[in-house]
N, C-alpha and C. Protein backbone atom coordinates (compact mmCIF):
# COMPACT_ATOMS: atom_id res chain seq x y z
N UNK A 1 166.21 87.34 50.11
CA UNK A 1 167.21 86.61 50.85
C UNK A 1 166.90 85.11 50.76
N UNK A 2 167.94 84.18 50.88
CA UNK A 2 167.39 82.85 50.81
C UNK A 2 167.00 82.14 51.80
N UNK A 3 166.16 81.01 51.47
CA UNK A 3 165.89 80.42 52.44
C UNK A 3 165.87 79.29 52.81
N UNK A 4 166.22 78.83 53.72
CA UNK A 4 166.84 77.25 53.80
C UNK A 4 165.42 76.31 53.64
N UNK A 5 165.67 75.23 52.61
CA UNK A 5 164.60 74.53 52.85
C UNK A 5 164.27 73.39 53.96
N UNK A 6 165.48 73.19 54.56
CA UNK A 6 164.75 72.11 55.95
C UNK A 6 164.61 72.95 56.82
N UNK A 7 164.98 74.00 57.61
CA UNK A 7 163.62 74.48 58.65
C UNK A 7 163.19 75.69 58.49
N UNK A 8 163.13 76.11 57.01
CA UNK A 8 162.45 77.52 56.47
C UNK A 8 163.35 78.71 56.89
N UNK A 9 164.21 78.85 57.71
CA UNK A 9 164.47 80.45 58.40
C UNK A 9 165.52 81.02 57.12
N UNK A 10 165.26 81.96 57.00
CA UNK A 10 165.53 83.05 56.05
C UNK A 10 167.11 83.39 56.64
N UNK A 11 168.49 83.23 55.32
CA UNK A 11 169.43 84.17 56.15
C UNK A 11 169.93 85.38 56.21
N UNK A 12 170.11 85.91 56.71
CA UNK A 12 170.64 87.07 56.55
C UNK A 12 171.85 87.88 55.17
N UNK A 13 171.66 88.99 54.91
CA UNK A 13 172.75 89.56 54.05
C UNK A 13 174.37 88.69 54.45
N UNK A 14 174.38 89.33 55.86
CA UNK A 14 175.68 89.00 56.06
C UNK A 14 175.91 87.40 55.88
N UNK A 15 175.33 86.48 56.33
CA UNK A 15 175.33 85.67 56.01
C UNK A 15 175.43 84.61 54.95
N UNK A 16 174.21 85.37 53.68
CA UNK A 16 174.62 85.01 52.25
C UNK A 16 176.00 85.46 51.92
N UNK A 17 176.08 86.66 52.42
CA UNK A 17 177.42 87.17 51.55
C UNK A 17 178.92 85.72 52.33
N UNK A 18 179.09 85.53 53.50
CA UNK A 18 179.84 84.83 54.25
C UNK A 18 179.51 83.74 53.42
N UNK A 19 178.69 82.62 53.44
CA UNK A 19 178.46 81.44 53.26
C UNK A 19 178.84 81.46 51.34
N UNK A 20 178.62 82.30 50.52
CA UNK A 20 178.72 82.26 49.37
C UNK A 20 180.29 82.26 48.62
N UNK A 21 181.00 83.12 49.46
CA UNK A 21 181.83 83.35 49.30
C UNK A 21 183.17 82.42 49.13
N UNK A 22 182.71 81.62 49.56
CA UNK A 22 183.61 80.37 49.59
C UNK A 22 183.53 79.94 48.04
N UNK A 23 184.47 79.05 47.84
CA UNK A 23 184.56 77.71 46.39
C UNK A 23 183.87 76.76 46.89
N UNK A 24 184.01 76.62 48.16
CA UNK A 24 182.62 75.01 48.39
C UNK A 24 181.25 75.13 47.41
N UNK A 25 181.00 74.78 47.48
CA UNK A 25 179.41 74.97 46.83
C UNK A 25 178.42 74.58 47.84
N UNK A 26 178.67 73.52 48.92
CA UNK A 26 178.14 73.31 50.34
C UNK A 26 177.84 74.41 51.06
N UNK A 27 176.58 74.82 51.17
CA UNK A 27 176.27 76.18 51.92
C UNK A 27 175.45 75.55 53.73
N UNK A 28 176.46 75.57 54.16
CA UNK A 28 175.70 75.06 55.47
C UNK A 28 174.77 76.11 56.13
N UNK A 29 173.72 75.33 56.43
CA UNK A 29 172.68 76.72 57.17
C UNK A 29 173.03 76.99 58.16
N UNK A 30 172.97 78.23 59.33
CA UNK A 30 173.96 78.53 59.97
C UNK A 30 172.41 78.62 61.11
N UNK A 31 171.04 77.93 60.91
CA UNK A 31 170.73 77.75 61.99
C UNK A 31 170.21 76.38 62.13
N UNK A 32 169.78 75.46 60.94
CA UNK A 32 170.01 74.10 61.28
C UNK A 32 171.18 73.20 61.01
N UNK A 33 172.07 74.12 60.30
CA UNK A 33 173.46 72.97 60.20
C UNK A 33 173.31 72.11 59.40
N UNK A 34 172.30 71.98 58.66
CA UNK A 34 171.84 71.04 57.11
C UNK A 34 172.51 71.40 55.83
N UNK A 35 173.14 70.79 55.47
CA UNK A 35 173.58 71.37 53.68
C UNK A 35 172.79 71.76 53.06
N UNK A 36 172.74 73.21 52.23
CA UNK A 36 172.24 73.25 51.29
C UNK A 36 173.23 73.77 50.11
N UNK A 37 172.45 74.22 48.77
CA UNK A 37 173.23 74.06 47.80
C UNK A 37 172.57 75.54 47.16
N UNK A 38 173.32 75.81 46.36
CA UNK A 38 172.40 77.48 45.32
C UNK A 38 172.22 76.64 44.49
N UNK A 39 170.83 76.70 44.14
CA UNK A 39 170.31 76.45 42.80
C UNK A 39 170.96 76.71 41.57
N UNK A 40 170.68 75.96 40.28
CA UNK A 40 171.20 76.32 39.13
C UNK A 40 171.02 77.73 38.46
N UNK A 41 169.28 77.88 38.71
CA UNK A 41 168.91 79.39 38.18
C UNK A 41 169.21 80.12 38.74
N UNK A 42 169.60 80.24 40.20
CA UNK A 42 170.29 81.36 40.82
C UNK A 42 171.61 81.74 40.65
N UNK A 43 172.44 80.70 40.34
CA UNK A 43 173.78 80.64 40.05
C UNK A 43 174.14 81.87 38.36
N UNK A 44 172.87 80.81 37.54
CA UNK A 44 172.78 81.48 36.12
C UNK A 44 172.07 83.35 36.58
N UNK A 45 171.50 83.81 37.82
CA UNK A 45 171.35 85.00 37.27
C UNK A 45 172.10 85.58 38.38
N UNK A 46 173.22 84.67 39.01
CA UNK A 46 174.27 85.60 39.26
C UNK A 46 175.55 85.89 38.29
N UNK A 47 175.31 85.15 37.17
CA UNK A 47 176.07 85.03 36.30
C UNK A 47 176.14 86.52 35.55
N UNK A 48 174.42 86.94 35.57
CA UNK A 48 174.09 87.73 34.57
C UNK A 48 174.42 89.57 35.53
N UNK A 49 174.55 89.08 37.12
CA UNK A 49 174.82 90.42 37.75
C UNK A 49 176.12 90.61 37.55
N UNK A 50 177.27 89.48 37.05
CA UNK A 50 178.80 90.17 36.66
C UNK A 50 178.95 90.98 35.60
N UNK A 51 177.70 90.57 34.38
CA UNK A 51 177.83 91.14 33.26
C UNK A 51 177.66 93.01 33.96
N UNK A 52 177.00 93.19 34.79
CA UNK A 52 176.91 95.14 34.89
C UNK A 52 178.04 95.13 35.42
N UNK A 53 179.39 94.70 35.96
CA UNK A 53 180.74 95.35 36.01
C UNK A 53 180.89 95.24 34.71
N UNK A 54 180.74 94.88 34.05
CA UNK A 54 181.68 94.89 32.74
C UNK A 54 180.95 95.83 31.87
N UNK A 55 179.73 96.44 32.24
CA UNK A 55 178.70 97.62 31.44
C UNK A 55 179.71 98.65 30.85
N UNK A 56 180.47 99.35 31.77
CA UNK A 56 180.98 100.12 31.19
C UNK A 56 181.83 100.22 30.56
N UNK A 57 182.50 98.84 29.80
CA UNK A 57 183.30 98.75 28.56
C UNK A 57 182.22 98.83 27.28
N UNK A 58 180.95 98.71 27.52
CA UNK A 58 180.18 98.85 26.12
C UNK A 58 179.98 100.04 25.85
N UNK A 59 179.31 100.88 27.16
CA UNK A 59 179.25 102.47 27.36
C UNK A 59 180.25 102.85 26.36
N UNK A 60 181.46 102.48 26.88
CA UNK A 60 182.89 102.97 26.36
C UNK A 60 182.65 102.97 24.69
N UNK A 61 182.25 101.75 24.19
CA UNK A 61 182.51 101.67 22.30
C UNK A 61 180.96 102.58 22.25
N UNK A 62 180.37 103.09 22.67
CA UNK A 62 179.06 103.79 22.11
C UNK A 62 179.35 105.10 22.52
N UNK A 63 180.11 105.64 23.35
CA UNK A 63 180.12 107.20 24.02
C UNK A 63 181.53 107.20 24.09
N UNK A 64 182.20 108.57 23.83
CA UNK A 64 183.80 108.68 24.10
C UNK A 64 183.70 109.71 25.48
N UNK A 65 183.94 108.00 26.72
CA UNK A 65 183.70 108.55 28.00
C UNK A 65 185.18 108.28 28.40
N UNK A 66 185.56 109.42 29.26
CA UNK A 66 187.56 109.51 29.63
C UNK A 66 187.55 108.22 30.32
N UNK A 67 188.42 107.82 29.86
CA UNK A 67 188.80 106.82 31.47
C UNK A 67 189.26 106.99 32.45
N UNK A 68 189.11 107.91 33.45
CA UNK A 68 189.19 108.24 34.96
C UNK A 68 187.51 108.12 34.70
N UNK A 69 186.34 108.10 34.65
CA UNK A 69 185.18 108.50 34.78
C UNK A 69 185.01 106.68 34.52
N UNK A 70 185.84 106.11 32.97
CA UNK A 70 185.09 104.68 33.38
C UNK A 70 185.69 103.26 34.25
N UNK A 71 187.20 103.78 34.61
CA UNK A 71 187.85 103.24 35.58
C UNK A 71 187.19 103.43 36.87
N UNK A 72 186.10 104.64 37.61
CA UNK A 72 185.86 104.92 38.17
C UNK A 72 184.96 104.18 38.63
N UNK A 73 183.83 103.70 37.11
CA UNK A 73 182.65 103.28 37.44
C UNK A 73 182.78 101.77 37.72
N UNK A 74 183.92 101.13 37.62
CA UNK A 74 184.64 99.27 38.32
C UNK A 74 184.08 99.59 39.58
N UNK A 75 184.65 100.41 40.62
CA UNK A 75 184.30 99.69 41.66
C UNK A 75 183.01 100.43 42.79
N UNK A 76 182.25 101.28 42.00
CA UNK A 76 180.78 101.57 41.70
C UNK A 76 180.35 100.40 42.11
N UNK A 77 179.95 99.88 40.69
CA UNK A 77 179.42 98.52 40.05
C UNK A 77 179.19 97.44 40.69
N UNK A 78 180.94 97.09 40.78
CA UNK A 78 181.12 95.67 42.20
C UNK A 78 180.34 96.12 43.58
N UNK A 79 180.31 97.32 44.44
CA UNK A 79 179.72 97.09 45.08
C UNK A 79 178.14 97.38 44.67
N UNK A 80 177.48 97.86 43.71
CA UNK A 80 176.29 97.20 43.55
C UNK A 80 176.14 96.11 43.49
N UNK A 81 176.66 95.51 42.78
CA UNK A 81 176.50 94.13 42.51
C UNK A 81 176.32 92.59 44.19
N UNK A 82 177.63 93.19 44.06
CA UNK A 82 177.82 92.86 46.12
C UNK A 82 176.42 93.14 47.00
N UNK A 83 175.79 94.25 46.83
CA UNK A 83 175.18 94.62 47.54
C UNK A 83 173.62 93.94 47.25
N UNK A 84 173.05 93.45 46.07
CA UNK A 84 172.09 92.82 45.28
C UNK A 84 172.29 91.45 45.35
N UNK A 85 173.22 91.09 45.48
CA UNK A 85 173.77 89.42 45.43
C UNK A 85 173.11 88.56 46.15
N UNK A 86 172.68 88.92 47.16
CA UNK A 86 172.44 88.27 48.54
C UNK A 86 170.60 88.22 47.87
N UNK A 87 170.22 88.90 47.45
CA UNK A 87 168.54 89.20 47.24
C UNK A 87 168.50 88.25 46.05
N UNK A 88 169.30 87.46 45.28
CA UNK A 88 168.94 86.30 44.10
C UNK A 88 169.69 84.96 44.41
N UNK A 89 170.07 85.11 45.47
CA UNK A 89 170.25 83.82 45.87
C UNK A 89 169.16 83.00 46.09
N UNK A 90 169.23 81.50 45.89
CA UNK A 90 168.02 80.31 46.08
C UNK A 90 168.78 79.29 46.61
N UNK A 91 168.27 78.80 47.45
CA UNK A 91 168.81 77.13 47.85
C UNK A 91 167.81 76.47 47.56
N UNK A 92 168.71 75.21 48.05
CA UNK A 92 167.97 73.79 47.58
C UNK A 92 169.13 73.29 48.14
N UNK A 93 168.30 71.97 48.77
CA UNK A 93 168.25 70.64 49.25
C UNK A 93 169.18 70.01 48.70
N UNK A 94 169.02 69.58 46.84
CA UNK A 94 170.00 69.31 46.13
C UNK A 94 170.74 70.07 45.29
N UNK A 95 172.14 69.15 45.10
CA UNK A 95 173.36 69.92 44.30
C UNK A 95 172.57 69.76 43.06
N UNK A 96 172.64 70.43 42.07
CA UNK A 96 172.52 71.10 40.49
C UNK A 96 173.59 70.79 39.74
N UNK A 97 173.63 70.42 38.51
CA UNK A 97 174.67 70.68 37.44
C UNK A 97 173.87 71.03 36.37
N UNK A 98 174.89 71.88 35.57
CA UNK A 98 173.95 71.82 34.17
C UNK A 98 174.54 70.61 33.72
N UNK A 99 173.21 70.15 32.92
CA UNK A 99 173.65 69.00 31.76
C UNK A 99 173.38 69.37 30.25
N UNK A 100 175.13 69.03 30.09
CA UNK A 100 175.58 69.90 28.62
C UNK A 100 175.00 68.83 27.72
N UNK A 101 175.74 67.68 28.17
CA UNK A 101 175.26 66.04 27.48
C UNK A 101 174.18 65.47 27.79
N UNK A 102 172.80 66.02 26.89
CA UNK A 102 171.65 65.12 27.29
C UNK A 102 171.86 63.89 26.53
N UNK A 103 170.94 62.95 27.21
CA UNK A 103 171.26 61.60 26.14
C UNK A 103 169.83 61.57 25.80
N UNK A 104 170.01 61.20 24.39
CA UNK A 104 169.40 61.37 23.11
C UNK A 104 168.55 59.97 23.21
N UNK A 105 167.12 59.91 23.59
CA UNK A 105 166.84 58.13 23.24
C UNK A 105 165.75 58.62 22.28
C-alpha cells in the first residue's frame, strides 16, 4: 500500500483505489492533506498490470479457446487487476514526467 511521504501513514485499499481513480494526478493524502503524486515507476508497472486483461487475446492465437470461456475471462482479470492495484502504487512528494527529449550536450 502506499505511503505518504510527509507524515509516513500508509493508505488504505479503499483509499488508493478512491484517490487514484480520478484524471488529477494530485493525490491528496487523506490524513495530512499534503499533495502527493504516483511515481513514474509505479505508474510504468501499472501500465504492465493492464497488459493481463488483455492475456487472453494471446491465449486465444496459441489455444482454440470458445469465446464464452474468453469473453468470460475480461472481467475475471479486471477485477484482479483492481484488486492488486492498490499494492504497486508509490508516491512522492514530486510530480514525474517521462523525458522523451533528453538534451544531448
Amino acid at each position: 500500500m502506499p505511503t505518504c511521504e510527509n507524515c509516513n501513514n500508509k493508505w488504505s485499499w479503499k483509499q488508493t483505489i478512491i484517490k487514484t481513480a480520478s484524471l488529477d494526478p494530485t493525490l491528496i493524502c487523506p490524513y495530512c492533506g499534503k499533495k502527493q503524486y504516483q511515481t513514474q515507476k509505479s505508474k510504468t508497472k501499472g501500465g504492465f498490470l493492464i497488459v493481463i486483461v488483455l492475456l487472453p487475446l494471446f491465449i486465444q492465437n496459441l489455444f482454440d479457446i470458445p469465446g464464452a470461456v474468453l469473453f468470460s475471462l475480461f472481467p475475471i482479470l479486471m477485477i484482479v487487476v483492481i484488486l492488486l492495484y492498490p499494492f504497486i502504487v508509490e508516491l512522492s512528494n514530486k510530480e514525474e514526467y517521462i523525458n522523451f527529449f533528453r538534451d544531448k550536450q
